[in-house]
PDB file of N, CA and C in Angstrom:
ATOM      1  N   UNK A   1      -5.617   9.597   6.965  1.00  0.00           N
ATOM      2  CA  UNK A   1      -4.973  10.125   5.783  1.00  0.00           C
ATOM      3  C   UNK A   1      -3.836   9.196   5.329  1.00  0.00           C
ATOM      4  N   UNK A   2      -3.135   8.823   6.164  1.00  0.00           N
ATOM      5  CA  UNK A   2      -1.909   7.699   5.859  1.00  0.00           C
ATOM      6  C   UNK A   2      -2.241   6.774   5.334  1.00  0.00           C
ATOM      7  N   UNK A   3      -3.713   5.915   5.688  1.00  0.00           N
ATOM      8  CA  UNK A   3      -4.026   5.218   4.850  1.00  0.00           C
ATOM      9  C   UNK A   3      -4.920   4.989   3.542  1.00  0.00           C
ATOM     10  N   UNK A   4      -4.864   6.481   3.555  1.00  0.00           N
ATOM     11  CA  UNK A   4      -5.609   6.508   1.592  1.00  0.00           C
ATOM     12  C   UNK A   4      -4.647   6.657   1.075  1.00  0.00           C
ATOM     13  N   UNK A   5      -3.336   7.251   1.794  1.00  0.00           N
ATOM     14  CA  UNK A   5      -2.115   7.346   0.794  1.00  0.00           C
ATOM     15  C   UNK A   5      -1.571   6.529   0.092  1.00  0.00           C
ATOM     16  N   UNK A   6      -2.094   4.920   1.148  1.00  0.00           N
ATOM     17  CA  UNK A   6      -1.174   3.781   0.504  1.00  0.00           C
ATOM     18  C   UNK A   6      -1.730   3.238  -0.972  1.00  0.00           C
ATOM     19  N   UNK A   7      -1.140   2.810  -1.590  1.00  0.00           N
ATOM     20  CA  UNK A   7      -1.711   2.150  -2.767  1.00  0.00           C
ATOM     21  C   UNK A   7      -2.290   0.915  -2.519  1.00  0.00           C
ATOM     22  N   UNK A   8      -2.299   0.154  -1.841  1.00  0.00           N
ATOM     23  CA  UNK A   8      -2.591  -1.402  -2.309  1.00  0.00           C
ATOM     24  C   UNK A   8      -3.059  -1.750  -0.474  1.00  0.00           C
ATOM     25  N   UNK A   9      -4.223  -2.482  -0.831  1.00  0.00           N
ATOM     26  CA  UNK A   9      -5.226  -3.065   0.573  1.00  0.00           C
ATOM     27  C   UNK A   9      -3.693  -3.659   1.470  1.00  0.00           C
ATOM     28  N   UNK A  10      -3.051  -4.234   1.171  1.00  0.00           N
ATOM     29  CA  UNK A  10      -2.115  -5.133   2.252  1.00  0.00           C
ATOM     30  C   UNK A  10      -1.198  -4.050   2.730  1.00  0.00           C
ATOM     31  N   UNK A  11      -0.619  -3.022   2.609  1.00  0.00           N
ATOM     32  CA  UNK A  11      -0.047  -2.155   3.123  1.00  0.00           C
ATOM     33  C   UNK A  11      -1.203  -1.168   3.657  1.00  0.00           C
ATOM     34  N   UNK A  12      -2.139  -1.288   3.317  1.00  0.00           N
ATOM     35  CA  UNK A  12      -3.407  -0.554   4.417  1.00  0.00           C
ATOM     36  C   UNK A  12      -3.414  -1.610   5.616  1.00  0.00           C
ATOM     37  N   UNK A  13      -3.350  -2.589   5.139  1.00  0.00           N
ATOM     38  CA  UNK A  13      -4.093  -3.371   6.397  1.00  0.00           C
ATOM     39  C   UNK A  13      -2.691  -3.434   7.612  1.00  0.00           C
ATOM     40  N   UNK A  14      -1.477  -3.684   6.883  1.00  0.00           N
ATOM     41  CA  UNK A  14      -0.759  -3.554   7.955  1.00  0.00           C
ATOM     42  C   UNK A  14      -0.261  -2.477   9.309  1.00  0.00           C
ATOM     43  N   UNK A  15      -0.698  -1.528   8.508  1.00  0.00           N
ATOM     44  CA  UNK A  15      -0.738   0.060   8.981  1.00  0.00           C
ATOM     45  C   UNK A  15      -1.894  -0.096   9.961  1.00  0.00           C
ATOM     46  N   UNK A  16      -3.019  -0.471   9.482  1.00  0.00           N
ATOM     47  CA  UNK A  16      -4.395  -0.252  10.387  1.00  0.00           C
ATOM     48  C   UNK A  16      -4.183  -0.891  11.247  1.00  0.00           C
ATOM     49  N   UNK A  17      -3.256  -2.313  11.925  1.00  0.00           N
ATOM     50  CA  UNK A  17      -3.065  -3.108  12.323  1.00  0.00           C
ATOM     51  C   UNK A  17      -2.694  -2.499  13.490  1.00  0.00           C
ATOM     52  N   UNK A  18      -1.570  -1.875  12.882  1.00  0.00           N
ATOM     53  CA  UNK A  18      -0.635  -1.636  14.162  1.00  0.00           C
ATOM     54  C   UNK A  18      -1.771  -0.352  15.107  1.00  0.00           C
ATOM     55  N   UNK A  19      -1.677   0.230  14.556  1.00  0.00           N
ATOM     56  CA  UNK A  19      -2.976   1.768  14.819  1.00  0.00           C
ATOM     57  C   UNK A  19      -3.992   0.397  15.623  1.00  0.00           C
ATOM     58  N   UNK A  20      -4.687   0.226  15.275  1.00  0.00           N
ATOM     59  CA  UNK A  20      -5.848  -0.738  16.284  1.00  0.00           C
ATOM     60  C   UNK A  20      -5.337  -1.137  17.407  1.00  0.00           C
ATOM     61  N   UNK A  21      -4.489  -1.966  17.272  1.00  0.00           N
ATOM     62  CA  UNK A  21      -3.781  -2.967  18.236  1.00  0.00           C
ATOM     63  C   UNK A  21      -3.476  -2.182  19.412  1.00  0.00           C
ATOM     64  N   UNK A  22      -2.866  -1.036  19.596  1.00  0.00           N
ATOM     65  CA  UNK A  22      -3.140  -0.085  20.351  1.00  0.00           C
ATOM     66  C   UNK A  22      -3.466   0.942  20.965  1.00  0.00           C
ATOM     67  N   UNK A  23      -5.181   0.694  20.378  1.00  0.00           N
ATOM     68  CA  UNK A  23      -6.397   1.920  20.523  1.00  0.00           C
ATOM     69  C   UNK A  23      -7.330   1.267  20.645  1.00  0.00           C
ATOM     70  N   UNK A  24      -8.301   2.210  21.359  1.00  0.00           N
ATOM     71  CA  UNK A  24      -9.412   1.632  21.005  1.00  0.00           C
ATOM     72  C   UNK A  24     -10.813   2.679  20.236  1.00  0.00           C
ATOM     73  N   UNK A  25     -11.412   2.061  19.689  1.00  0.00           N
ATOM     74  CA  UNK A  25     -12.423   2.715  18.671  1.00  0.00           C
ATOM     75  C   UNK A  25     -13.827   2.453  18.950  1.00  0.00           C
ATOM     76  N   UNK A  26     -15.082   3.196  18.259  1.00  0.00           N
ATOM     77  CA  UNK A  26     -16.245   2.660  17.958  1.00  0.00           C
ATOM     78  C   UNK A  26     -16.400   2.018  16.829  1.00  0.00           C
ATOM     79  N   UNK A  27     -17.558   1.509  16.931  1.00  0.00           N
ATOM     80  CA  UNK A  27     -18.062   0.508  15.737  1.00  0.00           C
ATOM     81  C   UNK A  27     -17.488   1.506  14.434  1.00  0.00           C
ATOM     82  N   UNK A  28     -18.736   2.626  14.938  1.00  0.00           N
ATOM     83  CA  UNK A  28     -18.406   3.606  13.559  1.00  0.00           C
ATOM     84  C   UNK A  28     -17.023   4.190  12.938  1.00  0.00           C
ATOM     85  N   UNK A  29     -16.422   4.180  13.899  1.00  0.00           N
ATOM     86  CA  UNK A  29     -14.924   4.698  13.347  1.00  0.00           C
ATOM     87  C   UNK A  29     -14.323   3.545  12.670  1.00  0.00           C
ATOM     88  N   UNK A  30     -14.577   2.143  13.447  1.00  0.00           N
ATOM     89  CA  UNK A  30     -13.716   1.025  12.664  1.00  0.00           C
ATOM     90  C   UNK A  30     -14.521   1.085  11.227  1.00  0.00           C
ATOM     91  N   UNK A  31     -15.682   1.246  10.983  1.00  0.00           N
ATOM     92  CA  UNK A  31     -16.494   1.196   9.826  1.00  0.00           C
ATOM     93  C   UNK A  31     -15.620   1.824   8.806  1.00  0.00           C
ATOM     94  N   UNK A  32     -15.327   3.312   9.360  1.00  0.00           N
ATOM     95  CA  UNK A  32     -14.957   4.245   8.270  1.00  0.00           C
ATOM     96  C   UNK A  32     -13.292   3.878   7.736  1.00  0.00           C
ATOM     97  N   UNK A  33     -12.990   2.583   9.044  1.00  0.00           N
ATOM     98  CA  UNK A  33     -11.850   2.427   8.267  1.00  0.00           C
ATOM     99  C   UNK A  33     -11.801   1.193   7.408  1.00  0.00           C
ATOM    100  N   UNK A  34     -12.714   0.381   8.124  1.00  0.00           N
ATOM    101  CA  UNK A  34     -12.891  -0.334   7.106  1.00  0.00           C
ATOM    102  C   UNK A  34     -13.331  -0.385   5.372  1.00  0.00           C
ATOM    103  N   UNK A  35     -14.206   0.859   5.446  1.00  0.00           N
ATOM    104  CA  UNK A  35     -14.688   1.813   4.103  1.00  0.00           C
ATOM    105  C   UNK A  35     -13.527   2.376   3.082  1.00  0.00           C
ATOM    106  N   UNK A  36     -11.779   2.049   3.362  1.00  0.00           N
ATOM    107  CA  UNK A  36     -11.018   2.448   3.098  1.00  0.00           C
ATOM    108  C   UNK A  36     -10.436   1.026   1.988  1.00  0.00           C
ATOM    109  N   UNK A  37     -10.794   0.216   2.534  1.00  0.00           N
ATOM    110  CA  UNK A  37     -10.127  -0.992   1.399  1.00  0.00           C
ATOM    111  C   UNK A  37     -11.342  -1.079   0.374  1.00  0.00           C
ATOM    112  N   UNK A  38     -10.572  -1.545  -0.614  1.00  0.00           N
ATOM    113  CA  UNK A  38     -10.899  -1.836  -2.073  1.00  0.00           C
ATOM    114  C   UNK A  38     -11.945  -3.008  -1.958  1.00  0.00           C
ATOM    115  N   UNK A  39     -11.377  -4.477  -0.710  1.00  0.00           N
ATOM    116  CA  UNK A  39     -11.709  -6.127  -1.532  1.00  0.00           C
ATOM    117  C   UNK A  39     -12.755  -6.499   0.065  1.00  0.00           C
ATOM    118  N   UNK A  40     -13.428  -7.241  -0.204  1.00  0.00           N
ATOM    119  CA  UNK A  40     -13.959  -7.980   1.213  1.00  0.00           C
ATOM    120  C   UNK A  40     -13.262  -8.520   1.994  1.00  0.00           C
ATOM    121  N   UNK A  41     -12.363  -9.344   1.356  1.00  0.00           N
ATOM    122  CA  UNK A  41     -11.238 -10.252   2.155  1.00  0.00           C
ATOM    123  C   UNK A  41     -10.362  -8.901   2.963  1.00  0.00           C
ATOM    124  N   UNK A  42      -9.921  -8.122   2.879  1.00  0.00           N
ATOM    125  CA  UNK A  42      -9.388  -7.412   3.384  1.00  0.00           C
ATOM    126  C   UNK A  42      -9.746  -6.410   4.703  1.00  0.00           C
ATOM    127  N   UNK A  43     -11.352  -5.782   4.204  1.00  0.00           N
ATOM    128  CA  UNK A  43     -12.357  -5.467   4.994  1.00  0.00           C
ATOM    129  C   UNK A  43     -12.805  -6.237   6.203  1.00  0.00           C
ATOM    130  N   UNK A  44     -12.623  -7.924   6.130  1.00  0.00           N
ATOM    131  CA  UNK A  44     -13.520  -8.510   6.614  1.00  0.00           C
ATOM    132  C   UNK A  44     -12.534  -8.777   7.768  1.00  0.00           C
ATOM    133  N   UNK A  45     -10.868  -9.008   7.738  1.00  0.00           N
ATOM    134  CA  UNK A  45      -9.726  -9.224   7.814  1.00  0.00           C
ATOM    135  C   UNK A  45      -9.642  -8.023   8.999  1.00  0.00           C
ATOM    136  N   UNK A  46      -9.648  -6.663   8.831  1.00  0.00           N
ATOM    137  CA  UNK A  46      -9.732  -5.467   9.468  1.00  0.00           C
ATOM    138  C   UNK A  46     -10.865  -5.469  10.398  1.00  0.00           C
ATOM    139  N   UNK A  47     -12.100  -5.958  10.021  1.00  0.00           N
ATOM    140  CA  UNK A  47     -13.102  -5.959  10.585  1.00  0.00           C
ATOM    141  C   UNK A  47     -12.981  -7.163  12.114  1.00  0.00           C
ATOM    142  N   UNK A  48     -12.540  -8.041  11.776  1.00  0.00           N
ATOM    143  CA  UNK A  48     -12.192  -9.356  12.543  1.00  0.00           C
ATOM    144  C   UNK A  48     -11.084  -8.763  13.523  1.00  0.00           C
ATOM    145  N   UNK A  49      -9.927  -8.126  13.054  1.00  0.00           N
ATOM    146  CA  UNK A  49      -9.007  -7.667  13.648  1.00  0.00           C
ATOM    147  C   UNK A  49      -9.382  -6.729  14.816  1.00  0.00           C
ATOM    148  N   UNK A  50     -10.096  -5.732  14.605  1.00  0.00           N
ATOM    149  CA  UNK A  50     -11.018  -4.506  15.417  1.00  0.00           C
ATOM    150  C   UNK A  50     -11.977  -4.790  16.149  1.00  0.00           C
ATOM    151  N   UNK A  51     -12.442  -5.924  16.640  1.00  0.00           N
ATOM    152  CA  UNK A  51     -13.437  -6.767  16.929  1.00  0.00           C
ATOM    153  C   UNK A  51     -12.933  -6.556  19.019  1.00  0.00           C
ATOM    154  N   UNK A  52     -12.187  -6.848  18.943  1.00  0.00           N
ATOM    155  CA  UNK A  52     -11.555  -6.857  20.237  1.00  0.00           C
ATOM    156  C   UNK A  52     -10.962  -5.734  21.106  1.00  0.00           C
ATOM    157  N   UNK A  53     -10.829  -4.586  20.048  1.00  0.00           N
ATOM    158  CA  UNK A  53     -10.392  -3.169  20.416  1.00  0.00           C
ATOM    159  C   UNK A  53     -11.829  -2.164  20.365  1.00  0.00           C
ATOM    160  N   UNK A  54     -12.893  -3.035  20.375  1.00  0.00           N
ATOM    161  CA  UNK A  54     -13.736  -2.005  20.137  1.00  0.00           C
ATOM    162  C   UNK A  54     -14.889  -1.828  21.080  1.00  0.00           C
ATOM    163  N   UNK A  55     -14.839  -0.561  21.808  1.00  0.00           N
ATOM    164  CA  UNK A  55     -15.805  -0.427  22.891  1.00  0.00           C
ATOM    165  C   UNK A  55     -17.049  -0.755  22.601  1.00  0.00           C
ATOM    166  N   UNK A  56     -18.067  -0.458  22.168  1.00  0.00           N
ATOM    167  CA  UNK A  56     -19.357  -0.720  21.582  1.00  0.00           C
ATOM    168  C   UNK A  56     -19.757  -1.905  20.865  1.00  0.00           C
ATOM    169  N   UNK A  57     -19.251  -2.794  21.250  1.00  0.00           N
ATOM    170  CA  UNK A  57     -19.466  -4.042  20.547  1.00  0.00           C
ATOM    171  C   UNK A  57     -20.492  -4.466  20.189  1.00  0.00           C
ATOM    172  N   UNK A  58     -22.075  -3.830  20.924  1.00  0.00           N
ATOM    173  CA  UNK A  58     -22.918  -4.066  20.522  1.00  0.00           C
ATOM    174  C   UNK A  58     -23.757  -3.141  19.506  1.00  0.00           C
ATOM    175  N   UNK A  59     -22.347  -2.516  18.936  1.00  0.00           N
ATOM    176  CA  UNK A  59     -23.017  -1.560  17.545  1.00  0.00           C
ATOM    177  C   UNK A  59     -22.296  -2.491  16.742  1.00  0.00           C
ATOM    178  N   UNK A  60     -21.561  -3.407  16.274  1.00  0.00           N
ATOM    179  CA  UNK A  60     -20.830  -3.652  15.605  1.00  0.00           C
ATOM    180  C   UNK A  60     -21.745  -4.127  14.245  1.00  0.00           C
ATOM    181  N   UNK A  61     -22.830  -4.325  14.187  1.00  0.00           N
ATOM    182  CA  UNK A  61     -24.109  -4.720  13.382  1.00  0.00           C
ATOM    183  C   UNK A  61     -23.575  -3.480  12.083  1.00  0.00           C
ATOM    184  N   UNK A  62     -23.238  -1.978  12.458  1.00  0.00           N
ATOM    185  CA  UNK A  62     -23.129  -0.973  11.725  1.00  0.00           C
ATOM    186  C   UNK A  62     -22.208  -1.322  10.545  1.00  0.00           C
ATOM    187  N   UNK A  63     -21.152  -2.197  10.829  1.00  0.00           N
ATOM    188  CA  UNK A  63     -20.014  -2.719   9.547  1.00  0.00           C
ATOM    189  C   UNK A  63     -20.946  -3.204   8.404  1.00  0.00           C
ATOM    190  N   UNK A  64     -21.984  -3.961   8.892  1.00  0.00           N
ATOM    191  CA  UNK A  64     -22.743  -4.443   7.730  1.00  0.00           C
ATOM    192  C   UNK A  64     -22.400  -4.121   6.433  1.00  0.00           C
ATOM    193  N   UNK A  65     -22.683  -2.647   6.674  1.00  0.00           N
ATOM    194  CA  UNK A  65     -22.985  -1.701   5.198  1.00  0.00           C
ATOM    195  C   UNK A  65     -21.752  -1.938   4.188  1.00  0.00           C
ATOM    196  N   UNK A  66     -20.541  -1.971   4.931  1.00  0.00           N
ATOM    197  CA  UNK A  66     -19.422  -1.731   4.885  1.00  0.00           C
ATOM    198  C   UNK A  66     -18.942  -2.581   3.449  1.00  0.00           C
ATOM    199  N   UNK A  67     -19.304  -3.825   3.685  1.00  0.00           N
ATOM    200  CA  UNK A  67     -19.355  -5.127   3.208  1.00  0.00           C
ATOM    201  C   UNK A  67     -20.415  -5.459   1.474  1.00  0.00           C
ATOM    202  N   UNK A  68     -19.763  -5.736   0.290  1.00  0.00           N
ATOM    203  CA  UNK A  68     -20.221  -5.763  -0.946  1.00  0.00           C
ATOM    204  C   UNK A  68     -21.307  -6.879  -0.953  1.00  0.00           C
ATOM    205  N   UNK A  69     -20.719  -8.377  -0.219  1.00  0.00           N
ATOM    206  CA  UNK A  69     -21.049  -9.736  -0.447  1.00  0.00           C
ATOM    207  C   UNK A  69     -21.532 -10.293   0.891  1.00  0.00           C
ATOM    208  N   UNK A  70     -22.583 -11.022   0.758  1.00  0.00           N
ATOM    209  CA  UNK A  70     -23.253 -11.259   2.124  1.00  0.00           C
ATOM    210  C   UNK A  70     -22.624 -12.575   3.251  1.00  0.00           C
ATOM    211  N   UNK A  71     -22.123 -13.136   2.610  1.00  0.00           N
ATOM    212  CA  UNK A  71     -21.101 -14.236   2.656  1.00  0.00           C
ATOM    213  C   UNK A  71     -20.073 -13.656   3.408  1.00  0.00           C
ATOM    214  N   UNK A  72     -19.446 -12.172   3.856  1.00  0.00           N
ATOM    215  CA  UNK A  72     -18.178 -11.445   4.098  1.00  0.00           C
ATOM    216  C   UNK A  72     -19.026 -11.224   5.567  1.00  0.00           C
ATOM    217  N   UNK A  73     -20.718 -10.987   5.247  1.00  0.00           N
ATOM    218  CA  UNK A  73     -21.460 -10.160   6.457  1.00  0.00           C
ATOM    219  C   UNK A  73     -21.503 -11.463   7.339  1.00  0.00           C
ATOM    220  N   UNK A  74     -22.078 -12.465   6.798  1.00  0.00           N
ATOM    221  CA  UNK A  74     -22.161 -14.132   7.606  1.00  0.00           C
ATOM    222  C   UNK A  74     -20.756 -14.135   8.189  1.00  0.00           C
ATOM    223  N   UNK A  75     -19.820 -14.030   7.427  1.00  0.00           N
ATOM    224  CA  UNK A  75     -18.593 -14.820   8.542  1.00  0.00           C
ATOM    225  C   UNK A  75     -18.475 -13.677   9.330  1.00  0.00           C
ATOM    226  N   UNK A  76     -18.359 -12.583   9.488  1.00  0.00           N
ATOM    227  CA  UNK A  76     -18.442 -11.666  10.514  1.00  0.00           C
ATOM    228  C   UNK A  76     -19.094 -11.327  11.954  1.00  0.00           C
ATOM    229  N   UNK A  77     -20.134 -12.253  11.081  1.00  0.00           N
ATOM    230  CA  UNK A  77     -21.876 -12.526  12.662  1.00  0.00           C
ATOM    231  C   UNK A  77     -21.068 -13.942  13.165  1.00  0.00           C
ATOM    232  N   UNK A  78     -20.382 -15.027  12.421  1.00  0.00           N
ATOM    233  CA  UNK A  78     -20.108 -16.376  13.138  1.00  0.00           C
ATOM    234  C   UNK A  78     -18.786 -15.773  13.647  1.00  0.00           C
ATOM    235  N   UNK A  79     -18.093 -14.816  13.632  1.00  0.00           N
ATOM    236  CA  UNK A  79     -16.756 -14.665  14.202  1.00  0.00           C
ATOM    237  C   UNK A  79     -17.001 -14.083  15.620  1.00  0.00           C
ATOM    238  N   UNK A  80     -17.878 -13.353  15.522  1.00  0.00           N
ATOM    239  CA  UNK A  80     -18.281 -12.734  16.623  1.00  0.00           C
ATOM    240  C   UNK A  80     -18.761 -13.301  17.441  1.00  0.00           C
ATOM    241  N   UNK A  81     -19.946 -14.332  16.875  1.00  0.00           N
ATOM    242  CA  UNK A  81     -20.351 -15.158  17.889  1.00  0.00           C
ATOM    243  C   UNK A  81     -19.507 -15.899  18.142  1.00  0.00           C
ATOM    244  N   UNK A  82     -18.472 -16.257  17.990  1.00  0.00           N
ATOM    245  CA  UNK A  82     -17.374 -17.158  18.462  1.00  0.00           C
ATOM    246  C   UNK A  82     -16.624 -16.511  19.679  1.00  0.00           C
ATOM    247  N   UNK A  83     -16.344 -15.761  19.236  1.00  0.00           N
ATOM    248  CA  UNK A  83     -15.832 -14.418  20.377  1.00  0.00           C
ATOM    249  C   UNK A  83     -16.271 -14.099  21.220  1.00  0.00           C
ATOM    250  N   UNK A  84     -17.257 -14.212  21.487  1.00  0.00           N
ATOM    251  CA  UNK A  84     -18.373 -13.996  22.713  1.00  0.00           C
ATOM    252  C   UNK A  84     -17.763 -15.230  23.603  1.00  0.00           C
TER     253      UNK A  84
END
């Protein structure tokens, strides 16, 4: 709820930041928060961020949807595979 309140993706993202950083989530929950920003860059940003807090890593395929531009979905599959 705190973060539909905010107006503008960069005060979402800083909020989600802190909230992640010390929790941990599923794919699907990071999804639904990722489903909360407006831009890709921001999404993709959150998505990258949650990557490391997230038990199920091998659902993480589920963000896909999440994502407008396929280019946002590619750097997401090479970030990950980097991460590995």
């Amino acid at each position: 709820q705190t973060l539909k309140n905010e107006g503008f993706d960069n005060s979402r993202l800083t909020i989600a930041k802190q909230t992640i950083g010390t929790n941990y989530f599923t794919a699907a929950q990071v999804k639904e928060l990722v489903q909360l920003f407006s831009f890709d860059n921001s999404k993709l940003d959150l998505a990258k961020f949650s990557y490391r807090n997230t038990v199920d890593k091998n659902n993480y395929f589920l963000l896909n949807d999440a994502f407008s531009f396929s280019n946002s979905k590619e750097e997401l599959a090479r970030y990950i595979q980097a991460y590995r």
